[in-house]
Structures are given as C-alpha cells and as structure tokens.
PDB file of N, CA and C in Angstrom:
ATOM      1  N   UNK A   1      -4.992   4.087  -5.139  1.00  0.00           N
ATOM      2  CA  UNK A   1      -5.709   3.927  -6.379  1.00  0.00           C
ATOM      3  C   UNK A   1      -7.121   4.496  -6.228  1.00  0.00           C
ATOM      4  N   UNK A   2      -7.222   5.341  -7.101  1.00  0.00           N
ATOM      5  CA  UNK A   2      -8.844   5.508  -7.585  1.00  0.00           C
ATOM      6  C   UNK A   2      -9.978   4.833  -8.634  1.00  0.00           C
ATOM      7  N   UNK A   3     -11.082   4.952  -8.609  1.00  0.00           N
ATOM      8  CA  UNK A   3     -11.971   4.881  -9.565  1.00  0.00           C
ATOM      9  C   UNK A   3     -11.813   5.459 -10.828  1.00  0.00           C
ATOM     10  N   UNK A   4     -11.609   6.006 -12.073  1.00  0.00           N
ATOM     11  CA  UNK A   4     -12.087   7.073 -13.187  1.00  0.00           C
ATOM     12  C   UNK A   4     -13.319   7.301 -12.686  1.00  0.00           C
ATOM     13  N   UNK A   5     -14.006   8.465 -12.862  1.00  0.00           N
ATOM     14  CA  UNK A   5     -15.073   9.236 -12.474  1.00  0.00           C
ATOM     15  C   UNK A   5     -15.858   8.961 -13.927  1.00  0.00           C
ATOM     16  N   UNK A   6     -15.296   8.592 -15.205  1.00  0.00           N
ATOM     17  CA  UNK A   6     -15.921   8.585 -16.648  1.00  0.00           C
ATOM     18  C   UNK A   6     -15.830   7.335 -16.708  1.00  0.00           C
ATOM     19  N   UNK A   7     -14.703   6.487 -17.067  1.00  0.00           N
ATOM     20  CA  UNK A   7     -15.277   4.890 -17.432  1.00  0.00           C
ATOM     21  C   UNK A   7     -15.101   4.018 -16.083  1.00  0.00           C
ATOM     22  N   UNK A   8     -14.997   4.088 -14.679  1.00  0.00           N
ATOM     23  CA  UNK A   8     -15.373   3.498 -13.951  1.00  0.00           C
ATOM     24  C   UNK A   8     -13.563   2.680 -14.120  1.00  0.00           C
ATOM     25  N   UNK A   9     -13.065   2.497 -15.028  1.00  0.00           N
ATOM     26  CA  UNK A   9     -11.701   1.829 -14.698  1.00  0.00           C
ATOM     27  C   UNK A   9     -11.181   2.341 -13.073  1.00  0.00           C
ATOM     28  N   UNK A  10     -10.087   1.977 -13.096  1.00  0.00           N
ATOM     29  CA  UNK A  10      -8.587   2.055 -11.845  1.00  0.00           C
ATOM     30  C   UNK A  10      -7.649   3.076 -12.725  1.00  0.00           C
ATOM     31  N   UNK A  11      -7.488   4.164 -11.862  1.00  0.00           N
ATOM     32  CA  UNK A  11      -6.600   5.509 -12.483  1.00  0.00           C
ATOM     33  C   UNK A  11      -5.392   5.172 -11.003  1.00  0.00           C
ATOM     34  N   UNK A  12      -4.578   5.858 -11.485  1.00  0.00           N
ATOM     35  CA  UNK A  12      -3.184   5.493 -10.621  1.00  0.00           C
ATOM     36  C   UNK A  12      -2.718   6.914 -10.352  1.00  0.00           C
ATOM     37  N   UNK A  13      -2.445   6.900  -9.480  1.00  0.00           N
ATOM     38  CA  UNK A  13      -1.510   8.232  -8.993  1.00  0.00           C
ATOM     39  C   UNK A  13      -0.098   8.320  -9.814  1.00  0.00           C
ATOM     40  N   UNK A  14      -0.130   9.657 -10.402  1.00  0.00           N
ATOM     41  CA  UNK A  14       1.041  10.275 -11.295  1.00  0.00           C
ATOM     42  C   UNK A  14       1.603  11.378 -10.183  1.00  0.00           C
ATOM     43  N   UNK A  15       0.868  11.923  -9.601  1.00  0.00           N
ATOM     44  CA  UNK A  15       1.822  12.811  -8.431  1.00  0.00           C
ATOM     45  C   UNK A  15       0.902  13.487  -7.819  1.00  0.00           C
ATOM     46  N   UNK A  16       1.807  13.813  -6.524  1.00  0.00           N
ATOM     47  CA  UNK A  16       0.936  14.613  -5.969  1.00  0.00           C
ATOM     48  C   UNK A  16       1.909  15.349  -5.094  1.00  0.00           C
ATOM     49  N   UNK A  17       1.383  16.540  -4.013  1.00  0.00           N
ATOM     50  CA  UNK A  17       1.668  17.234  -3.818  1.00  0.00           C
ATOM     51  C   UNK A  17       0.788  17.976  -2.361  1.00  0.00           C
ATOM     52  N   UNK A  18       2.118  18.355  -1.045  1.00  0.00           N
ATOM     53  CA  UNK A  18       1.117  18.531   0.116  1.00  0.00           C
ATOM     54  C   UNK A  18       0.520  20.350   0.252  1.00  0.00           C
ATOM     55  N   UNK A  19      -0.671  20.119   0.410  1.00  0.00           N
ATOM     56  CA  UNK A  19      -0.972  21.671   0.459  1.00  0.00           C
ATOM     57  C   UNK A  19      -1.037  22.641   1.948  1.00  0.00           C
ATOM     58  N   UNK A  20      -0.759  21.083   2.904  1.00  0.00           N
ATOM     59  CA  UNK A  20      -1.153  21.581   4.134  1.00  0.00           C
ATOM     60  C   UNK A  20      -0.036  20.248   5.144  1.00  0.00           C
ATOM     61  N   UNK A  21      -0.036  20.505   6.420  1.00  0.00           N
ATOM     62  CA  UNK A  21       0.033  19.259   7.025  1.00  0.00           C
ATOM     63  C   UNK A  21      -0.932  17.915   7.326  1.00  0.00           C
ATOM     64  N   UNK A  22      -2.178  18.480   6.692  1.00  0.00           N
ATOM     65  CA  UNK A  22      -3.052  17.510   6.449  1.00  0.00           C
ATOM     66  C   UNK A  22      -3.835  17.193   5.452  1.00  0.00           C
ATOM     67  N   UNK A  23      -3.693  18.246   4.523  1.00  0.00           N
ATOM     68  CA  UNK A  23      -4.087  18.278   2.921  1.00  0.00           C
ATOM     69  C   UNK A  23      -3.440  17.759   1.955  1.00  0.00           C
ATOM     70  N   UNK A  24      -3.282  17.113   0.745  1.00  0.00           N
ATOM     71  CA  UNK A  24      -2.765  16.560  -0.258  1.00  0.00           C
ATOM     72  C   UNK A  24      -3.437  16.758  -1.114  1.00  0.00           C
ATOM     73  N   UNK A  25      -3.134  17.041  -1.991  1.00  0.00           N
ATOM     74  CA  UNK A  25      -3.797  16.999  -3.534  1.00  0.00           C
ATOM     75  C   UNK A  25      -2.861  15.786  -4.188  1.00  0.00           C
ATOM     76  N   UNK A  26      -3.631  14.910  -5.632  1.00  0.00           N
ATOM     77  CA  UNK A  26      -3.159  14.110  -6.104  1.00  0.00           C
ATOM     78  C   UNK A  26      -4.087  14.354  -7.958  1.00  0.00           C
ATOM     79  N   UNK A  27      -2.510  13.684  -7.950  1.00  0.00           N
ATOM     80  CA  UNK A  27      -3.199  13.553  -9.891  1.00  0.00           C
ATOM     81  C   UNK A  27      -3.218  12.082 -10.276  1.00  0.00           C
ATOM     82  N   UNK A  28      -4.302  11.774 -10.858  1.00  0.00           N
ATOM     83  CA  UNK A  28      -4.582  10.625 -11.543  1.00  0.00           C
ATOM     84  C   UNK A  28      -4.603  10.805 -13.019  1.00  0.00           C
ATOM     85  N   UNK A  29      -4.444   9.298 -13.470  1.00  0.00           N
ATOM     86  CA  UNK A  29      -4.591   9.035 -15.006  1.00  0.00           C
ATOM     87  C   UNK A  29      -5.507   7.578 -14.812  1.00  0.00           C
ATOM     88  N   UNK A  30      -6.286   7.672 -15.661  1.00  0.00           N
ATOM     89  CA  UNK A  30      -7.457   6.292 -16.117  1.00  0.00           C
ATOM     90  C   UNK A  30      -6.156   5.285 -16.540  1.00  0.00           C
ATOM     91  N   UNK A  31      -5.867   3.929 -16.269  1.00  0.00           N
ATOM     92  CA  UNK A  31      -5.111   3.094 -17.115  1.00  0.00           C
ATOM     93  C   UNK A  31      -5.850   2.630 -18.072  1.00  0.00           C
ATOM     94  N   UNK A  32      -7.101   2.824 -18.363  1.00  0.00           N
ATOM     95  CA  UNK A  32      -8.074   2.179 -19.849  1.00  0.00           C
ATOM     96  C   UNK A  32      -7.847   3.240 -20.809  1.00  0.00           C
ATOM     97  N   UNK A  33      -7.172   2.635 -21.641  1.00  0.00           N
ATOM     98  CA  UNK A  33      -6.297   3.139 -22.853  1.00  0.00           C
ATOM     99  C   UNK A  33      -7.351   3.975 -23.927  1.00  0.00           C
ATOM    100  N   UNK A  34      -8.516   3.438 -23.954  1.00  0.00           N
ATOM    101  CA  UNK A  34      -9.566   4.216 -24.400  1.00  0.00           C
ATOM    102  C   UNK A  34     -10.049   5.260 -23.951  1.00  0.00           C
ATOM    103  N   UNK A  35      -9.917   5.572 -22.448  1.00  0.00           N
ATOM    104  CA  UNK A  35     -10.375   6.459 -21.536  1.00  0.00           C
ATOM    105  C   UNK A  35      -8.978   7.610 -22.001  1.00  0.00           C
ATOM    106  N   UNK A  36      -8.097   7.544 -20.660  1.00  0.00           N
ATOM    107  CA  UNK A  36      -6.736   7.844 -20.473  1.00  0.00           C
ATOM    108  C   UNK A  36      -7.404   9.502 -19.910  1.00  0.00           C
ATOM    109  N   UNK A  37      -7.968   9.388 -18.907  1.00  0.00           N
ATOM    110  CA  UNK A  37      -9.020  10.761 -18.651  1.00  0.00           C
ATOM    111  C   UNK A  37      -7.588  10.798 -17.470  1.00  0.00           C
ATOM    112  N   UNK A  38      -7.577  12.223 -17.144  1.00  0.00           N
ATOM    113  CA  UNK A  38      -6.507  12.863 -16.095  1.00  0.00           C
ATOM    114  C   UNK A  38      -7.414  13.349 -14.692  1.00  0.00           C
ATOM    115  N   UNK A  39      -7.530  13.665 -13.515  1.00  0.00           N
ATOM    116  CA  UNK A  39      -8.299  14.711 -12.801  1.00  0.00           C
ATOM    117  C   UNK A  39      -7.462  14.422 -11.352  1.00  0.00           C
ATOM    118  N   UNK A  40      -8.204  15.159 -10.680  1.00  0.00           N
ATOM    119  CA  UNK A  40      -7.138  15.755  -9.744  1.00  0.00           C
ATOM    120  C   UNK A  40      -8.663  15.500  -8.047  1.00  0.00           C
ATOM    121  N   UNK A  41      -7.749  14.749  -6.988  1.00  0.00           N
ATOM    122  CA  UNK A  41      -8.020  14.978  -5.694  1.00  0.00           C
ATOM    123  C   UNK A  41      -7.483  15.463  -4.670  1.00  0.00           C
ATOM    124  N   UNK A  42      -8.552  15.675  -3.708  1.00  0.00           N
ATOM    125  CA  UNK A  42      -7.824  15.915  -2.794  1.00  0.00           C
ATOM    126  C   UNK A  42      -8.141  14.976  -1.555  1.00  0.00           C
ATOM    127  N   UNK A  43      -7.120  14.832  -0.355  1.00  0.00           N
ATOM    128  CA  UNK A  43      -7.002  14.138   0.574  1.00  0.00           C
ATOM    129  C   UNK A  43      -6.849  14.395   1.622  1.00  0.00           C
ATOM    130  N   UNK A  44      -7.458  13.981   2.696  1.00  0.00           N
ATOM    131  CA  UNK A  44      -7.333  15.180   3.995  1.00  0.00           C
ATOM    132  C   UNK A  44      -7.629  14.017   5.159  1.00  0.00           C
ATOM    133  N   UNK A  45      -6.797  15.097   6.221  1.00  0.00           N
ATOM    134  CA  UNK A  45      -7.836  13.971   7.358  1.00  0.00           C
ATOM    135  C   UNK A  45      -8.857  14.783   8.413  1.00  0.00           C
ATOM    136  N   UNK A  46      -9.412  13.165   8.054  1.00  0.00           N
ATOM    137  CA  UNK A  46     -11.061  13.647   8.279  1.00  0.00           C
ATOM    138  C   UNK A  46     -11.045  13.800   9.926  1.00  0.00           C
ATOM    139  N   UNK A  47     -10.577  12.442  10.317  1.00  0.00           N
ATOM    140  CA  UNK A  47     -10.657  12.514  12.348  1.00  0.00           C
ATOM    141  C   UNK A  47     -10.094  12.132  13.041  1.00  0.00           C
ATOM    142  N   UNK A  48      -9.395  12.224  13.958  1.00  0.00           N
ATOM    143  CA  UNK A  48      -8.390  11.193  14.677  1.00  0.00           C
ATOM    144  C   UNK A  48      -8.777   9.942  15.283  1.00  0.00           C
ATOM    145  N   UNK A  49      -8.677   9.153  15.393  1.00  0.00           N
ATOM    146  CA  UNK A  49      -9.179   7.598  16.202  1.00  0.00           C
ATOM    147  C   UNK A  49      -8.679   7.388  17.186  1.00  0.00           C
ATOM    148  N   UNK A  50      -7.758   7.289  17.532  1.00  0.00           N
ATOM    149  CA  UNK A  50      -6.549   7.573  18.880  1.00  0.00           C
ATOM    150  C   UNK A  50      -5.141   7.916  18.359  1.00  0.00           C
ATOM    151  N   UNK A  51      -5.329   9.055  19.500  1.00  0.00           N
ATOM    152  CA  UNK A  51      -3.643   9.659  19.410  1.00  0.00           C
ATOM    153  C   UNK A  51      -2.554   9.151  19.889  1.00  0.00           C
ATOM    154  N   UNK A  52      -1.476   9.150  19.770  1.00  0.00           N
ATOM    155  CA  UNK A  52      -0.462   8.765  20.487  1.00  0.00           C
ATOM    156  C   UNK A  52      -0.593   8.452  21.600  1.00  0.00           C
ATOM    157  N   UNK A  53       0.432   7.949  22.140  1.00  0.00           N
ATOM    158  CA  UNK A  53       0.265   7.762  23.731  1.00  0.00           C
ATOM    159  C   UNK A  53       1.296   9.101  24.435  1.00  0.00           C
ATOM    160  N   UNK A  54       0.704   9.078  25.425  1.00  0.00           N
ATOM    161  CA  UNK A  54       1.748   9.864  26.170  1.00  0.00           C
ATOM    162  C   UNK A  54       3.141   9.006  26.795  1.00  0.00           C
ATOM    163  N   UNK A  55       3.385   8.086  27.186  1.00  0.00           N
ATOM    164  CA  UNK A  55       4.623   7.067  27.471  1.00  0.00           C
ATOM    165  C   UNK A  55       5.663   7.963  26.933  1.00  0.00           C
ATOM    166  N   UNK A  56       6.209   8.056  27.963  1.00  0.00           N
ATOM    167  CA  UNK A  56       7.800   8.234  27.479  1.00  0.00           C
ATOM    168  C   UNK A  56       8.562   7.386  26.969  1.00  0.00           C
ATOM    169  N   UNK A  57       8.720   7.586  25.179  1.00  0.00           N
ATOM    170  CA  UNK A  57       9.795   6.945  24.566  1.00  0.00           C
ATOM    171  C   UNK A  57      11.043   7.200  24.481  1.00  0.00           C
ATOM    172  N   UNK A  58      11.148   8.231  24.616  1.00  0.00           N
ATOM    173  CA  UNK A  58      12.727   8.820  24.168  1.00  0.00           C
ATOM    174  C   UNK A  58      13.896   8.118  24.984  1.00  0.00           C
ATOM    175  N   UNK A  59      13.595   7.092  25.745  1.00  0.00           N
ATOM    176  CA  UNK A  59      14.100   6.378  25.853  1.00  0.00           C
ATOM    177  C   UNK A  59      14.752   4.849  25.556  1.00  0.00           C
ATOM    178  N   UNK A  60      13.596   4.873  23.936  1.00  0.00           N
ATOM    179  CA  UNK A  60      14.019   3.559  23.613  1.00  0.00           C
ATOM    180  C   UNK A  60      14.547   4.115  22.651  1.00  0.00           C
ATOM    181  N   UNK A  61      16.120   3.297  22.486  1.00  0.00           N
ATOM    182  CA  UNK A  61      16.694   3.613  21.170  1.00  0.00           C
ATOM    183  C   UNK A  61      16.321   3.698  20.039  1.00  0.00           C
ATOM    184  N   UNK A  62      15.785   2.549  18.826  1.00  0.00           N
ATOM    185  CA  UNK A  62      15.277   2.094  17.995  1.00  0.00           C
ATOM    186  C   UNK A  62      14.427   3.607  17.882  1.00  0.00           C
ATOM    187  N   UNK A  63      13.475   3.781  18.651  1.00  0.00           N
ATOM    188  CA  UNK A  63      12.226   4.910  18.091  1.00  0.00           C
ATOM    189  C   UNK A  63      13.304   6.536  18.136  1.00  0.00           C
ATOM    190  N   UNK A  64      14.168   6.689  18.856  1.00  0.00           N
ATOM    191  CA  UNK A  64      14.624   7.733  18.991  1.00  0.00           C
ATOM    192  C   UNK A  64      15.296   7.925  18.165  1.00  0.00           C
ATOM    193  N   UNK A  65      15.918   6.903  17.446  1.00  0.00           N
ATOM    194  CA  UNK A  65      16.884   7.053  16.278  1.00  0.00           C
ATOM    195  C   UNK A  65      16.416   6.838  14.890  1.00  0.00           C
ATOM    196  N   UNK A  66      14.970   6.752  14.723  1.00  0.00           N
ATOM    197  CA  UNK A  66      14.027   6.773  13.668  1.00  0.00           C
ATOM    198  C   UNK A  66      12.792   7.933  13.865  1.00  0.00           C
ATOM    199  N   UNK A  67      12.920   9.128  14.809  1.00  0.00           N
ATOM    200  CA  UNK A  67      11.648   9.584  14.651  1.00  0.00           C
ATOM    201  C   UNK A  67      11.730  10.761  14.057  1.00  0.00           C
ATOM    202  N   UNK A  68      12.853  10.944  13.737  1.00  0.00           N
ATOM    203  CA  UNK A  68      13.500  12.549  13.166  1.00  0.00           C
ATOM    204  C   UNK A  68      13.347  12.131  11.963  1.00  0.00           C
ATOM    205  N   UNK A  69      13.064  11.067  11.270  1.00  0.00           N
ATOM    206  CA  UNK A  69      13.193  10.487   9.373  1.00  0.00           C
ATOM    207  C   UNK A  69      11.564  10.615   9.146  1.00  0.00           C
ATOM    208  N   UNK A  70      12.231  11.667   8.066  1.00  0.00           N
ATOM    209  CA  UNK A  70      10.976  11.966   7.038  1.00  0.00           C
ATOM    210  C   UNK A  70      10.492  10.522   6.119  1.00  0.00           C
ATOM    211  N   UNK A  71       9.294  10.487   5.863  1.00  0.00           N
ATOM    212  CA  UNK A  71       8.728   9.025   5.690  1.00  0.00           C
ATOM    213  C   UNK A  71       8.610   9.555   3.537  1.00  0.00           C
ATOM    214  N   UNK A  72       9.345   9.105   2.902  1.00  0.00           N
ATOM    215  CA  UNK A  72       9.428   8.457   1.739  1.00  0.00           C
ATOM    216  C   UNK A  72       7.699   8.448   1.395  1.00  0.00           C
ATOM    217  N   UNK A  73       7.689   9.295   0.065  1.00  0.00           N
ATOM    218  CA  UNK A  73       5.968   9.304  -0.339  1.00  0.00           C
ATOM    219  C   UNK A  73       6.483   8.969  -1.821  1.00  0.00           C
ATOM    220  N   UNK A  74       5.282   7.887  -1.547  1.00  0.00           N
ATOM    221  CA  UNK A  74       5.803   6.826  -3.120  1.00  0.00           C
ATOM    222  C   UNK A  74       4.657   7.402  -4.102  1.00  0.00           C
ATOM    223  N   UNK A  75       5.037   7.325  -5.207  1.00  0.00           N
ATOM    224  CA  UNK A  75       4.190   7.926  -6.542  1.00  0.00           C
ATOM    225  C   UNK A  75       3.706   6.846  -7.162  1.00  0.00           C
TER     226      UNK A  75
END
C-alpha cells in the first residue's frame, strides 16, 4: 500500500509489472472516491543486509523440493 501523492488517502496496487530482477514498477489507484487519482512506482532494491548462507542445503528435502517454485505475486 501507498500514500496518494494528492489527497494523502491509501491507494492500492492494481498491477504491476517486473522491469528487471530487481526493478518493479507498480500501478496504484487512490481508494477516496473523491480523489480516485491513478500513478505509477517504482521499486527496487536498495541493499543487501545479509546474504544467504553458504551451508549446504541440497540436502534437506523440504528446501530442495521447494526451491525451483516461482513465488506467486499477489495484486
């Protein structure tokens, strides 16, 4: 969720779309029915905090049989 940039309401993500492996663009709509303003961000990452570990997993089932699944991007 965002701000509106015009009446300060909560605008909701209507879709979005990846431009990069670390870029996203997104579209909003204002939910204040008076507003109903549209505009568009973008999303990126800024820095890493800690990376993975090095540990060898590929030995635990559970992660090996979930790391090939593409992760579901909710609108």
């Amino acid at each position: 969720m965002m701000y509106c940039p015009f009446c300060k309401g909560p605008a909701h993500t209507r879709t979005s779309r990846y431009l990069s492996e670390t870029v996203k663009q997104l579209y909003y709509q204002c939910t204040n029915v008076m507003c109903s303003a549209t505009f568009r961000t973008m999303e990126s990452v800024d820095s890493v905090i800690q990376r993975p570990s090095n540990t060898d997993l590929a030995g635990d089932e559970f992660i090996a049989a979930h790391s090939g699944k593409a992760r579901k991007q909710s609108l």
